[in-house]
C-alpha atoms as a PDB file:
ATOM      1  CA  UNK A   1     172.475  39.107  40.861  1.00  0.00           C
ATOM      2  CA  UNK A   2     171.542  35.889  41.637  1.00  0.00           C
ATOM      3  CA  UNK A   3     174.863  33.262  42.954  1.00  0.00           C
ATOM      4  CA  UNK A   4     175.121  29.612  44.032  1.00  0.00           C
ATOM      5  CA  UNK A   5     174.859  29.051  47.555  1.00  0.00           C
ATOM      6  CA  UNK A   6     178.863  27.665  48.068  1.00  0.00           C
ATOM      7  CA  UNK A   7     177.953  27.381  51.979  1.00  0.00           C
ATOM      8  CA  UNK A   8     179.526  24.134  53.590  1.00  0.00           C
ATOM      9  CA  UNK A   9     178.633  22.392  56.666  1.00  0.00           C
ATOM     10  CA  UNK A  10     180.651  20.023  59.114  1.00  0.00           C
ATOM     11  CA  UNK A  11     182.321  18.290  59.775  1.00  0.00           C
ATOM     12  CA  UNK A  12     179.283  15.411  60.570  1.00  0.00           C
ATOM     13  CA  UNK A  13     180.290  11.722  61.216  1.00  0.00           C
ATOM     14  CA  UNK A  14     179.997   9.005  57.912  1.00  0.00           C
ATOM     15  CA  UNK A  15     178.404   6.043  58.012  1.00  0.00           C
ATOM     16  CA  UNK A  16     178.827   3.143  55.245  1.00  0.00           C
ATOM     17  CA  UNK A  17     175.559   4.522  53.642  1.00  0.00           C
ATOM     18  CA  UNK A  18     178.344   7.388  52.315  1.00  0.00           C
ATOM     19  CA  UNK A  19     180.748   4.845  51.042  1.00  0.00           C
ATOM     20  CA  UNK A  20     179.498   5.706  47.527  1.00  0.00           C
ATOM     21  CA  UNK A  21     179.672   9.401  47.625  1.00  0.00           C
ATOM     22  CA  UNK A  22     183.200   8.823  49.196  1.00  0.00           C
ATOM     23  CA  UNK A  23     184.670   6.766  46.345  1.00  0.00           C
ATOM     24  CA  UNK A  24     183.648   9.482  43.824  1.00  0.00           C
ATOM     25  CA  UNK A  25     185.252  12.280  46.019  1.00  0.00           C
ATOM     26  CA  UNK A  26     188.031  10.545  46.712  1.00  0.00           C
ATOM     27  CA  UNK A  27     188.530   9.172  42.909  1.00  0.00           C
ATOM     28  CA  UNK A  28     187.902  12.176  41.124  1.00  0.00           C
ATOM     29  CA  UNK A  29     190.084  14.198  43.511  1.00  0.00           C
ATOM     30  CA  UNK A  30     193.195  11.739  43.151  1.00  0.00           C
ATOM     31  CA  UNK A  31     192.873  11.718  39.469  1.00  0.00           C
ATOM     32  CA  UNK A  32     192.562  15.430  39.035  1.00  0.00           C
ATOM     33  CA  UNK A  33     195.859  15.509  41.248  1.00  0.00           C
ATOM     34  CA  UNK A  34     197.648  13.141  39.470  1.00  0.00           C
ATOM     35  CA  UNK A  35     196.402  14.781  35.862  1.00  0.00           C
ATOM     36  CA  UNK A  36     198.354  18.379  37.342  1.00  0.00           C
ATOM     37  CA  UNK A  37     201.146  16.172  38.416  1.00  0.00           C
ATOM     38  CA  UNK A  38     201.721  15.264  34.830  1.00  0.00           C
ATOM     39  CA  UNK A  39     200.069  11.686  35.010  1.00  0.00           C
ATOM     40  CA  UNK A  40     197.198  11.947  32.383  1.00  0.00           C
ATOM     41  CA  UNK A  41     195.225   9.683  32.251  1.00  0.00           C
ATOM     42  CA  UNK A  42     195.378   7.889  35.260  1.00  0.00           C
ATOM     43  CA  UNK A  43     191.992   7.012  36.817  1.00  0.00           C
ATOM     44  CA  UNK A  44     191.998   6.559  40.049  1.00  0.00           C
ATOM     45  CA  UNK A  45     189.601   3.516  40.824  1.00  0.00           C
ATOM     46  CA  UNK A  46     187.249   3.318  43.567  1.00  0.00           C
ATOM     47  CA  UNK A  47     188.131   1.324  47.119  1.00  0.00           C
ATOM     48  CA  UNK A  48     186.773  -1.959  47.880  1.00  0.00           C
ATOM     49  CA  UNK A  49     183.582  -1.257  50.397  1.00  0.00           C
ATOM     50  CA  UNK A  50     186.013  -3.686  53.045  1.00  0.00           C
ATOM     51  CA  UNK A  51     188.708  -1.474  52.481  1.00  0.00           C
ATOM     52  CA  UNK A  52     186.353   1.572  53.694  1.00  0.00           C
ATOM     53  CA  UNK A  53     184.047   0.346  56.662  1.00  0.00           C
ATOM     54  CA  UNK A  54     187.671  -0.801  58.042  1.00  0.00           C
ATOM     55  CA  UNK A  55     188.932   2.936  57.632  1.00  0.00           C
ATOM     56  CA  UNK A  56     185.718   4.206  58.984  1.00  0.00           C
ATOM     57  CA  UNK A  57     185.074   1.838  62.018  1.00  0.00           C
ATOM     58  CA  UNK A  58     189.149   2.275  63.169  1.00  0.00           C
ATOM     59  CA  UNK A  59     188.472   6.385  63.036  1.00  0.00           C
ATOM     60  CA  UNK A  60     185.602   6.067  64.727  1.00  0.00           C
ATOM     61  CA  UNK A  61     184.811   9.665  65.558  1.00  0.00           C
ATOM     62  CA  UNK A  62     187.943  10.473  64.084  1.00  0.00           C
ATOM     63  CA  UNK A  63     186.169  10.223  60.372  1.00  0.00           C
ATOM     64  CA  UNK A  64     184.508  13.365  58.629  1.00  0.00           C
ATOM     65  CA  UNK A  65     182.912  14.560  56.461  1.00  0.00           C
ATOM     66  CA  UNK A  66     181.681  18.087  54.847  1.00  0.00           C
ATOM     67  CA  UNK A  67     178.692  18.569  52.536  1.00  0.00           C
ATOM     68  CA  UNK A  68     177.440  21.462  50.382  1.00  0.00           C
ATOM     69  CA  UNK A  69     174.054  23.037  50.403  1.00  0.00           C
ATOM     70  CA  UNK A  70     172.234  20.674  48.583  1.00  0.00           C
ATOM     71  CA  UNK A  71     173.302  17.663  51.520  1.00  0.00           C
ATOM     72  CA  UNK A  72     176.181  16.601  48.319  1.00  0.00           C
ATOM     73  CA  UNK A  73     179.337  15.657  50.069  1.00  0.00           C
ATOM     74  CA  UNK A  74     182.064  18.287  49.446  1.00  0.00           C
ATOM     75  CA  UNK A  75     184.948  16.637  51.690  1.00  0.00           C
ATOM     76  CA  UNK A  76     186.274  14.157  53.869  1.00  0.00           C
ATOM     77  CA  UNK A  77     189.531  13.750  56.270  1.00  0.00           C
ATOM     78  CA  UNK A  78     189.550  10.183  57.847  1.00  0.00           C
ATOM     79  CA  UNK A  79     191.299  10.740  61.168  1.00  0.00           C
ATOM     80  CA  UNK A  80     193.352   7.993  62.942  1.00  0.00           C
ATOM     81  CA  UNK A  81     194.516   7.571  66.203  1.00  0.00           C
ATOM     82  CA  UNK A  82     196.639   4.636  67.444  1.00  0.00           C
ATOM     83  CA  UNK A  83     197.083   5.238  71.479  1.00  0.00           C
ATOM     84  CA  UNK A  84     199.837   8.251  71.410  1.00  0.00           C
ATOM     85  CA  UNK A  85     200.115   7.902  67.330  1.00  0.00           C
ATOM     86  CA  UNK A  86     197.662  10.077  65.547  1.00  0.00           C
ATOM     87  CA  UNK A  87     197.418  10.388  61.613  1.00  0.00           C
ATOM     88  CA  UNK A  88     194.895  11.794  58.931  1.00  0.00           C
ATOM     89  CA  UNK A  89     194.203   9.846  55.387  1.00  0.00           C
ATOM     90  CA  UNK A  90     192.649   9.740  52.958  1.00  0.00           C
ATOM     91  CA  UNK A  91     191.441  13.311  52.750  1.00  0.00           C
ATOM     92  CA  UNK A  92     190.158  14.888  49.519  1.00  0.00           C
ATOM     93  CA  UNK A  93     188.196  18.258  48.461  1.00  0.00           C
ATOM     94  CA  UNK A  94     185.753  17.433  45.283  1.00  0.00           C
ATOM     95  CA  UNK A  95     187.947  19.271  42.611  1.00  0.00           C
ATOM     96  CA  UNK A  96     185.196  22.062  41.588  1.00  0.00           C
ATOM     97  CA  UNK A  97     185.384  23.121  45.707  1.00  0.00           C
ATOM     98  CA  UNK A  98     189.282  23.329  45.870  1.00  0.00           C
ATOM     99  CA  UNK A  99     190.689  26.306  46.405  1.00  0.00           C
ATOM    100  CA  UNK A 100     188.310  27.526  49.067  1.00  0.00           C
ATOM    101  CA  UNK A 101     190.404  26.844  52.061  1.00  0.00           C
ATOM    102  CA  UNK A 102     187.692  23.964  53.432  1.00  0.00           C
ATOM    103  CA  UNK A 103     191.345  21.817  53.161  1.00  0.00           C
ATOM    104  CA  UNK A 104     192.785  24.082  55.352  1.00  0.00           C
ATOM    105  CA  UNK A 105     189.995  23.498  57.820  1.00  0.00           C
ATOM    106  CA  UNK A 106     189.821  20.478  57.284  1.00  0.00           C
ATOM    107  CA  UNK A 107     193.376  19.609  58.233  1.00  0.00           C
ATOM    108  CA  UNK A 108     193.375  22.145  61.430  1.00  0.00           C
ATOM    109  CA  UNK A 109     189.915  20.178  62.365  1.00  0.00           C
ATOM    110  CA  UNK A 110     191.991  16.885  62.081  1.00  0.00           C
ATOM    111  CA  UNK A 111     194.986  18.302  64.356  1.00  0.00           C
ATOM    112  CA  UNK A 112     192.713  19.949  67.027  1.00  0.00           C
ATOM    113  CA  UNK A 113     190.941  16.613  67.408  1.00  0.00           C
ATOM    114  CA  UNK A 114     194.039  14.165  67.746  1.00  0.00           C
ATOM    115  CA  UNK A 115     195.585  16.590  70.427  1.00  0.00           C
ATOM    116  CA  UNK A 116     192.339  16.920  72.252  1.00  0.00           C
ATOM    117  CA  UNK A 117     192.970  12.536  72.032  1.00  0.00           C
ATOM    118  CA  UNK A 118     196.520  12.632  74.097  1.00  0.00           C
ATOM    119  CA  UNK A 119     198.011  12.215  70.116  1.00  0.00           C
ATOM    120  CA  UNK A 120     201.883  13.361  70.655  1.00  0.00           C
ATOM    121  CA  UNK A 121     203.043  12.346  67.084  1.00  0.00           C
ATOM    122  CA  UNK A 122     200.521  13.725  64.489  1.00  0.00           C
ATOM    123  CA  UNK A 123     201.072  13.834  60.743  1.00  0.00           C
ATOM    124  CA  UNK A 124     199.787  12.310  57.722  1.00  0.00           C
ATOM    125  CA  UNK A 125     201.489  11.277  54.567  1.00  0.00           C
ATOM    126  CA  UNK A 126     201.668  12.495  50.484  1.00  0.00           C
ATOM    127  CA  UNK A 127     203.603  11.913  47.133  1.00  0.00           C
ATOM    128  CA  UNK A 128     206.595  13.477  47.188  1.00  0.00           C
ATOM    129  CA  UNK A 129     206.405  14.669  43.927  1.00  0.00           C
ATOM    130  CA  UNK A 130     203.528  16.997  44.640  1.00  0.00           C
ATOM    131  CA  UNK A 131     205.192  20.059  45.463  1.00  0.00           C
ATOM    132  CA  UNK A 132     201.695  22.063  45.505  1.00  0.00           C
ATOM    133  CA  UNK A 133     200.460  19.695  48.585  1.00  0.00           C
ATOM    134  CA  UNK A 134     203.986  19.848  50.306  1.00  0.00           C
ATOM    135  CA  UNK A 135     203.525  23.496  50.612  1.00  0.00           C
ATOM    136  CA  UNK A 136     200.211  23.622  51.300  1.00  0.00           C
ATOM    137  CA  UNK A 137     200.402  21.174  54.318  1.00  0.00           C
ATOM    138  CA  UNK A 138     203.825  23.394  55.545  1.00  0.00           C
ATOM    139  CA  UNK A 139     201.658  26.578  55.769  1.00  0.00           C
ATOM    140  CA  UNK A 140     199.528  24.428  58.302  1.00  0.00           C
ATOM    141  CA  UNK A 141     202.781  23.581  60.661  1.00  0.00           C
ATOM    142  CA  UNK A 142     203.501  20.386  59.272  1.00  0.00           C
ATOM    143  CA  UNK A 143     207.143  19.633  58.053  1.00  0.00           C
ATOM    144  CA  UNK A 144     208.709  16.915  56.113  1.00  0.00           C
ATOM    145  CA  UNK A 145     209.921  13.789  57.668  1.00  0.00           C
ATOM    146  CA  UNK A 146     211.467  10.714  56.119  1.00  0.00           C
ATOM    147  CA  UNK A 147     210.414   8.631  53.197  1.00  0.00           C
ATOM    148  CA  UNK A 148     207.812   5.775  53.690  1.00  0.00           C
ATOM    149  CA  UNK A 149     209.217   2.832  50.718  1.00  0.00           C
ATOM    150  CA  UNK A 150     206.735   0.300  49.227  1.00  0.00           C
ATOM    151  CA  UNK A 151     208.846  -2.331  48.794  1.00  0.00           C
ATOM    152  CA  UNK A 152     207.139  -5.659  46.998  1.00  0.00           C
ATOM    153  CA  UNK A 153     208.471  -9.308  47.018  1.00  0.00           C
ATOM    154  CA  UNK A 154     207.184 -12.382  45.171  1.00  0.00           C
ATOM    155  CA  UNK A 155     205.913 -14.909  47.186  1.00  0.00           C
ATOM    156  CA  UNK A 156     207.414 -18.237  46.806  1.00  0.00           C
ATOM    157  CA  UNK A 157     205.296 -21.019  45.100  1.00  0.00           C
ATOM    158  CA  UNK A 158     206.529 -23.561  48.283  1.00  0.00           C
ATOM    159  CA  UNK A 159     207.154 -22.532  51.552  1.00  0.00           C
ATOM    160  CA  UNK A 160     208.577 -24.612  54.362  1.00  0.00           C
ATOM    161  CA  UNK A 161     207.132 -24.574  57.897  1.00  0.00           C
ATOM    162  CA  UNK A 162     203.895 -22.656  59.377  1.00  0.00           C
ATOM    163  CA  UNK A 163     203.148 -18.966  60.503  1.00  0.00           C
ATOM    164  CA  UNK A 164     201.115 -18.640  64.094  1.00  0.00           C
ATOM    165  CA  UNK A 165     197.960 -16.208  62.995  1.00  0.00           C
ATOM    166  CA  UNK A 166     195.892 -14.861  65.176  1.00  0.00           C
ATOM    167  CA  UNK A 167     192.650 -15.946  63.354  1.00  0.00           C
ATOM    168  CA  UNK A 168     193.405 -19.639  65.014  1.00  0.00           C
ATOM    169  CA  UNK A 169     193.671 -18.299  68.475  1.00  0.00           C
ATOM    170  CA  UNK A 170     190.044 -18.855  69.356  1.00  0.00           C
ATOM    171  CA  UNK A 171     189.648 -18.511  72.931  1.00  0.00           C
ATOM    172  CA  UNK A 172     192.416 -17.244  73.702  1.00  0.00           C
ATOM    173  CA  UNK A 173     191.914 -14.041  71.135  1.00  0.00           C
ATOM    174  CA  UNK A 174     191.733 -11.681  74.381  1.00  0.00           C
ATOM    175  CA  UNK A 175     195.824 -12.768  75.643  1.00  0.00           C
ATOM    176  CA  UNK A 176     196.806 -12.771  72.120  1.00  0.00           C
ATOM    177  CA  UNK A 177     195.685  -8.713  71.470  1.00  0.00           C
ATOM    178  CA  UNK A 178     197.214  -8.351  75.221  1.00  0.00           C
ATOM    179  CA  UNK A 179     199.820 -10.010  73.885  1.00  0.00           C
ATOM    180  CA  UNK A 180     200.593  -7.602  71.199  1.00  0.00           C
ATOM    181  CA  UNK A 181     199.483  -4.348  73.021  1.00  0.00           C
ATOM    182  CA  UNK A 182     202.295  -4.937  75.244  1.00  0.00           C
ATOM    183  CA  UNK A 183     204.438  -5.817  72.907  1.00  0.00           C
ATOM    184  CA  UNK A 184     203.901  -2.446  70.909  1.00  0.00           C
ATOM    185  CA  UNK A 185     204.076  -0.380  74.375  1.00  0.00           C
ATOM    186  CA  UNK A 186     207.261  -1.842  74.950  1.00  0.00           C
ATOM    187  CA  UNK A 187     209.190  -1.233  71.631  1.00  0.00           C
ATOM    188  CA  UNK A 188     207.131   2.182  71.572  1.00  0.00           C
ATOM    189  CA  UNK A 189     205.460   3.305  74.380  1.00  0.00           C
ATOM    190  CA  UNK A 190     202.044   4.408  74.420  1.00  0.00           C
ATOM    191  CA  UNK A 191     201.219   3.260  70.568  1.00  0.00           C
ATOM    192  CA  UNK A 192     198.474   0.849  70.654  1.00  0.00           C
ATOM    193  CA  UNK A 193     197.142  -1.222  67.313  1.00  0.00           C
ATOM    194  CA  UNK A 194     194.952  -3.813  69.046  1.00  0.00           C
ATOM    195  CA  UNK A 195     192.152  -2.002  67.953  1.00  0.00           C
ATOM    196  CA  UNK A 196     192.706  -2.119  64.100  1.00  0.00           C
ATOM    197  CA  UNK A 197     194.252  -6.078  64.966  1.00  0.00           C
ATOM    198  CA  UNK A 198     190.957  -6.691  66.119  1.00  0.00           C
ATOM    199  CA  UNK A 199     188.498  -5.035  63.659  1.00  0.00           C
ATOM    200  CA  UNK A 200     190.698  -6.555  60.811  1.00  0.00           C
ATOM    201  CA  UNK A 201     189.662 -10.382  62.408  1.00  0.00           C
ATOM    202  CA  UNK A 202     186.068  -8.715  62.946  1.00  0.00           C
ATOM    203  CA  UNK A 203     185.767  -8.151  59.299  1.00  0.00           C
ATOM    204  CA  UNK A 204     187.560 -10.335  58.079  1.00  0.00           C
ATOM    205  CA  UNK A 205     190.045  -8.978  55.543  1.00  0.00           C
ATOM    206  CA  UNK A 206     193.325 -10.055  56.612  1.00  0.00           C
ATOM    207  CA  UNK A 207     195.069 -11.331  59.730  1.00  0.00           C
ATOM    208  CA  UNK A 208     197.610 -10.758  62.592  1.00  0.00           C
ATOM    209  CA  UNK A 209     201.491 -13.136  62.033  1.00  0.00           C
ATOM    210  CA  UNK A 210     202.704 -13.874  65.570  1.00  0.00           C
ATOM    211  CA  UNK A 211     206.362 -14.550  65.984  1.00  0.00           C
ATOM    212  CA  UNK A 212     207.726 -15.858  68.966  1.00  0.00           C
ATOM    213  CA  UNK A 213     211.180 -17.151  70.727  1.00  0.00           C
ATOM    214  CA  UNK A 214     210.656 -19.817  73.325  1.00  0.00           C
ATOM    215  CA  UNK A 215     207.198 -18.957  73.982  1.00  0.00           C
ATOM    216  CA  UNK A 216     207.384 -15.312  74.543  1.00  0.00           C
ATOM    217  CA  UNK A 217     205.831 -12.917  71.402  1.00  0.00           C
ATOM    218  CA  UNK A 218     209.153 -11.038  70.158  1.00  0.00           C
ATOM    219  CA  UNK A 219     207.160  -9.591  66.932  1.00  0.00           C
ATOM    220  CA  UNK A 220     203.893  -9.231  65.060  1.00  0.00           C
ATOM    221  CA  UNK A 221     202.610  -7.642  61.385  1.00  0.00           C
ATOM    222  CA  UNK A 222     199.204  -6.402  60.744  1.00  0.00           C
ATOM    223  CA  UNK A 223     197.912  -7.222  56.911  1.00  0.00           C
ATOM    224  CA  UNK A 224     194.912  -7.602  55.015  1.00  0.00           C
ATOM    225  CA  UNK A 225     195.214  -9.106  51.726  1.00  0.00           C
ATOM    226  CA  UNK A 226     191.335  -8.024  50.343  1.00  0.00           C
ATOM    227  CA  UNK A 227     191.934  -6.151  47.260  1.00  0.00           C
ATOM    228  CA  UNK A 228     192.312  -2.143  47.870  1.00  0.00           C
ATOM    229  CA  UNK A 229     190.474  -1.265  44.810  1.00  0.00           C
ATOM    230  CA  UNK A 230     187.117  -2.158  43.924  1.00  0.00           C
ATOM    231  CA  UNK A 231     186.661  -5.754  41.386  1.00  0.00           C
ATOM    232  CA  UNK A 232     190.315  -6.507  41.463  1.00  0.00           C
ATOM    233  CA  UNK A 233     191.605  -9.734  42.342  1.00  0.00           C
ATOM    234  CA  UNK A 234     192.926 -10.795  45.681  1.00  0.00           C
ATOM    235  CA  UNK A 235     196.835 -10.220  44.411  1.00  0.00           C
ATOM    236  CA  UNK A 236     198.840  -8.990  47.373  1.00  0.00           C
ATOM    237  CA  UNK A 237     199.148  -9.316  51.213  1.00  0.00           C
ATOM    238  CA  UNK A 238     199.474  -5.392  52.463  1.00  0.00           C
ATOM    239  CA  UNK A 239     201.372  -5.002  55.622  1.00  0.00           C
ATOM    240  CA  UNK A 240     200.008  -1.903  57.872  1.00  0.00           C
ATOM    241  CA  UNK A 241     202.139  -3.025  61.021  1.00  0.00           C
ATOM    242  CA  UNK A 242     205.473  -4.227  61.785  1.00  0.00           C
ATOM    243  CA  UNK A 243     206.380  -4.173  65.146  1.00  0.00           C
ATOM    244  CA  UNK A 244     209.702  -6.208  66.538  1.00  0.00           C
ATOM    245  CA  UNK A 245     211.551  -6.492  69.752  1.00  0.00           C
ATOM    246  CA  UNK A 246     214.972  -6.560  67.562  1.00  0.00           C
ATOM    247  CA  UNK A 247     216.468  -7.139  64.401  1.00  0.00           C
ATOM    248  CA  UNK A 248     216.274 -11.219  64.354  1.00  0.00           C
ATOM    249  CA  UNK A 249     212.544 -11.118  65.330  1.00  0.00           C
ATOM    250  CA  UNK A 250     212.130  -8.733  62.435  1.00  0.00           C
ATOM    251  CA  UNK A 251     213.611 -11.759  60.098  1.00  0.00           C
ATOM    252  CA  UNK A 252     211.142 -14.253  61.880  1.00  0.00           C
ATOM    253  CA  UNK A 253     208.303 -11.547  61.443  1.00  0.00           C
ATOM    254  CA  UNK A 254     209.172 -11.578  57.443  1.00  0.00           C
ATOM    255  CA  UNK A 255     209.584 -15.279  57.046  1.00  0.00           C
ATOM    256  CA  UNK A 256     206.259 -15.710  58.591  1.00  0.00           C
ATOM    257  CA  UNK A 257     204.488 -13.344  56.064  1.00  0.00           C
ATOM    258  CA  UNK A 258     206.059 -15.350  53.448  1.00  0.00           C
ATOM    259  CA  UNK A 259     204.279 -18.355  54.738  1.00  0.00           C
ATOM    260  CA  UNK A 260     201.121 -16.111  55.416  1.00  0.00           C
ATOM    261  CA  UNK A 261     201.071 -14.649  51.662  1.00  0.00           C
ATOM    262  CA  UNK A 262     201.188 -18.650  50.216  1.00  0.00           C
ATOM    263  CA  UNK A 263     198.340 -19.767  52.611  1.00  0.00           C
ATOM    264  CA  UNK A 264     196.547 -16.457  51.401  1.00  0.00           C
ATOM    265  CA  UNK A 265     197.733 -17.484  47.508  1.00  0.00           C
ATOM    266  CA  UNK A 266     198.638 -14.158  46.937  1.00  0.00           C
ATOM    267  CA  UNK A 267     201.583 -13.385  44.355  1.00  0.00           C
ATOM    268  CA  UNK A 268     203.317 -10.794  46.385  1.00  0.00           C
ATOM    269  CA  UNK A 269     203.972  -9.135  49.936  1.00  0.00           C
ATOM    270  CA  UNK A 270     203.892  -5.257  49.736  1.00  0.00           C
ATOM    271  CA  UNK A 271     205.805  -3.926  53.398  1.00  0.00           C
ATOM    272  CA  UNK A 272     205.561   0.129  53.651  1.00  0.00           C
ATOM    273  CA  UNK A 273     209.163   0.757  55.500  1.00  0.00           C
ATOM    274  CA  UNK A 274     209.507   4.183  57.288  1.00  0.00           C
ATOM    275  CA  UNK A 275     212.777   5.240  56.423  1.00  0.00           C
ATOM    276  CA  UNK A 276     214.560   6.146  59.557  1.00  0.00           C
ATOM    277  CA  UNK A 277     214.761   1.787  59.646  1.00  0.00           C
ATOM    278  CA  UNK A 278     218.168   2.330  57.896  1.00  0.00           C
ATOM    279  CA  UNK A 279     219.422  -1.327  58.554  1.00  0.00           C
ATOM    280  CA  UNK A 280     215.252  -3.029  58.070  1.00  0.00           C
ATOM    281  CA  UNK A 281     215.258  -1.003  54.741  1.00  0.00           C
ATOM    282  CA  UNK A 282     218.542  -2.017  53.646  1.00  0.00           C
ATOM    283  CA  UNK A 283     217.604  -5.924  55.245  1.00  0.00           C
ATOM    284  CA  UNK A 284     214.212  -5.824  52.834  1.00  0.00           C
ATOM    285  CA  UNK A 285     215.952  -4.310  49.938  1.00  0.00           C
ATOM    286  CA  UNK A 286     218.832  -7.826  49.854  1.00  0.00           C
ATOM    287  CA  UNK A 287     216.158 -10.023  50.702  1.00  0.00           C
ATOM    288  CA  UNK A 288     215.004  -9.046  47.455  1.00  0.00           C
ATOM    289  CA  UNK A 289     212.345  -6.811  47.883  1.00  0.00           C
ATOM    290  CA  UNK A 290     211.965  -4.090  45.555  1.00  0.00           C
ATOM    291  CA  UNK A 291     210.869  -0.061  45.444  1.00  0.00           C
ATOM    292  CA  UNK A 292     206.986   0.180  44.013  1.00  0.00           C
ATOM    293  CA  UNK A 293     206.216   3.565  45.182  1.00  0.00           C
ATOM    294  CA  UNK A 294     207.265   6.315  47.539  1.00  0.00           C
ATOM    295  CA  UNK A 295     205.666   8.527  50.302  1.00  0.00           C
ATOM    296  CA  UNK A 296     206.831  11.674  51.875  1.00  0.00           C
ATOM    297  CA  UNK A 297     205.842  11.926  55.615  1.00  0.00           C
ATOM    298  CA  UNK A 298     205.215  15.232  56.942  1.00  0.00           C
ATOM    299  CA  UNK A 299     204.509  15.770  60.910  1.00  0.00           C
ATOM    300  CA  UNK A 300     203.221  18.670  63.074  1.00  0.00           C
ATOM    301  CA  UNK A 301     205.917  20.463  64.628  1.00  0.00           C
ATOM    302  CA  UNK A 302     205.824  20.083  68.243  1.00  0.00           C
ATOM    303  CA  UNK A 303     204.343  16.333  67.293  1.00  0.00           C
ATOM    304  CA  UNK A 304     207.560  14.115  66.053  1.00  0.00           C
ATOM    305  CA  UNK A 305     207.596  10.738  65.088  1.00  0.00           C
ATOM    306  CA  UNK A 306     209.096   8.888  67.861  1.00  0.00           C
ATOM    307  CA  UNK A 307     211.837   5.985  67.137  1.00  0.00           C
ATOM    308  CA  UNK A 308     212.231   2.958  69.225  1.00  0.00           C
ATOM    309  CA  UNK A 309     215.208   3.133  71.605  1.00  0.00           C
ATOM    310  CA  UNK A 310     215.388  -0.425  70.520  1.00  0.00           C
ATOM    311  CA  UNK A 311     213.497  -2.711  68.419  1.00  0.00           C
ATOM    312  CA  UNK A 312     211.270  -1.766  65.287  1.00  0.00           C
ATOM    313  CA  UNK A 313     207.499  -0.613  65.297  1.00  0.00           C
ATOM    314  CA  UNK A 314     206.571   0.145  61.359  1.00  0.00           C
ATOM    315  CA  UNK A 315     203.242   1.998  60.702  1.00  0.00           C
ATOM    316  CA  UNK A 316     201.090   2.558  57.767  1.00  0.00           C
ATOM    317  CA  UNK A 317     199.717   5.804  57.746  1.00  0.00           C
ATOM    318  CA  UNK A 318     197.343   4.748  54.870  1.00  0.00           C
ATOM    319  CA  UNK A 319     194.423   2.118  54.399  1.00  0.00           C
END
């Protein structure tokens, strides 16, 4: 009796000539999970193209892909790695190849390739509603961490003062990315983001605020403010990375997005707070920021998430 051939191959490297067949994986496989969560009819639309040569360019080898027989693409598991912080997402299985263990692999793949990096905190994060992809990820050895919060704020029609970006640094870019890198390694050692700071300015969807006290940098955030989804407005600036030598340069890091997010003309600033920040979340939350959405963090056991002796270091474990 004759059968389809349900043979898979991979994982090979993407390029941005599979940005297409990525969007379709990765929105019919989010809307089919969001459908058994309950949530019909939610679509879930495709990423702006930015959005994804950014993901793909900061994974670097980190980003795969599996295809089917007929060269279709079956799969993907973007793979991050931030110096000594490692993290997968997005990663999707086309829904008519679930249930074939290739997310199993695919996850194990991810792992084996952030420790053969030096990656001592590996994870990646999901809804924590989804009880089916909890489990699923705890049969692999990962366990669940703390919350990551959305919060959202307005943005103020007036703001009063100016925000030091890194776009205006010109020629001294270079000492500005040192700048930060040391920063980072201080609060956290060995975590690293000059390398998504600088493919952010490369492409050119967001920027880098600098805060300083008397001329030394005491905190920077990461954000893009290009639309995530594909034909929507430019509405919000996104932070991805928070990282502050203490609590006050934390408040000069947020007043300086505000000013950011009114020179962008954005409506509102959307921070993702890990949760083990008790007093940050609690500082965002009677500034006035609100809850928009929740994330459950789950990490590799033997791979922890590491918190900052002193200081903050916030980081997005999605694009």
């Amino acid at each position: 009796m004759w059968r389809p051939d349900r043979s898979v191959r991979g994982p090979d490297r993407p390029t941005l000539r599979d940005i297409e067949s990525l969007n379709r994986v990765f929105a019919d496989a989010f809307t089919d999970r969001y459908s058994r969560d309950g949530l019909v009819g939610v679509r879930v639309p495709h990423l702006n193209h930015l959005v994804w040569r950014y993901a793909l360019e900061d994974a670097g080898l980190g980003a795969m892909v599996w295809r089917d027989a007929a060269g279709q693409m079956v799969a993907f598991n973007i793979v991050h790695r931030s110096g000594t912080e490692g993290w997968m997402g997005p990663l999707a299985v086309r829904p008519d190849r679930q249930g074939e263990g290739l997310g199993s692999t695919m996850v194990r793949t991810g792992i084996e390739w952030l420790r053969s990096q030096g990656a001592t905190t590996i994870g990646l994060e999901t809804m924590p509603r989804t009880v089916d992809n909890i489990g699923f990820y705890s049969r692999i050895g990962l366990v669940p961490g703390h919350l990551t919060v959305t919060l959202v704020h307005d943005v103020p029609r007036r703001a009063v003062g100016t925000a030091e970006l890194l776009s205006a640094a010109g020629a001294a870019l270079e000492e500005r990315l040192e700048e930060c890198r040391r920063l980072a390694d201080r609060v956290l050692p060995g975590v690293d983001f000059t390398r998504e700071i600088a493919l952010t300015q490369e492409i050119g969807i967001g920027d880098t605020t600098l805060s300083r006290e008397d001329g030394t940098l005491t905190g920077f955030a990461l954000w893009h403010s290009t639309p995530l989804a594909a034909g929507r407005p430019k509405d919000e600036l996104r932070v991805l990375k928070v990282v502050a030598a203490s609590d006050s340069a934390f408040e000069r890091v947020l007043q300086m997005l505000q000013l950011a997010a009114v020179n962008e003309r954005v409506s509102r600033v959307a921070i993702r707070c890990q949760t083990e920040f008790t007093q940050a979340y609690l500082r965002l939350v009677n500034l006035g920021y609100r809850v928009h959405w929740t994330d459950l963090r789950m990490l590799l056991q033997g791979h922890p998430q590491r918190v900052p002796a002193e200081g903050i270091l916030m980081s997005n474990w999605e694009i």
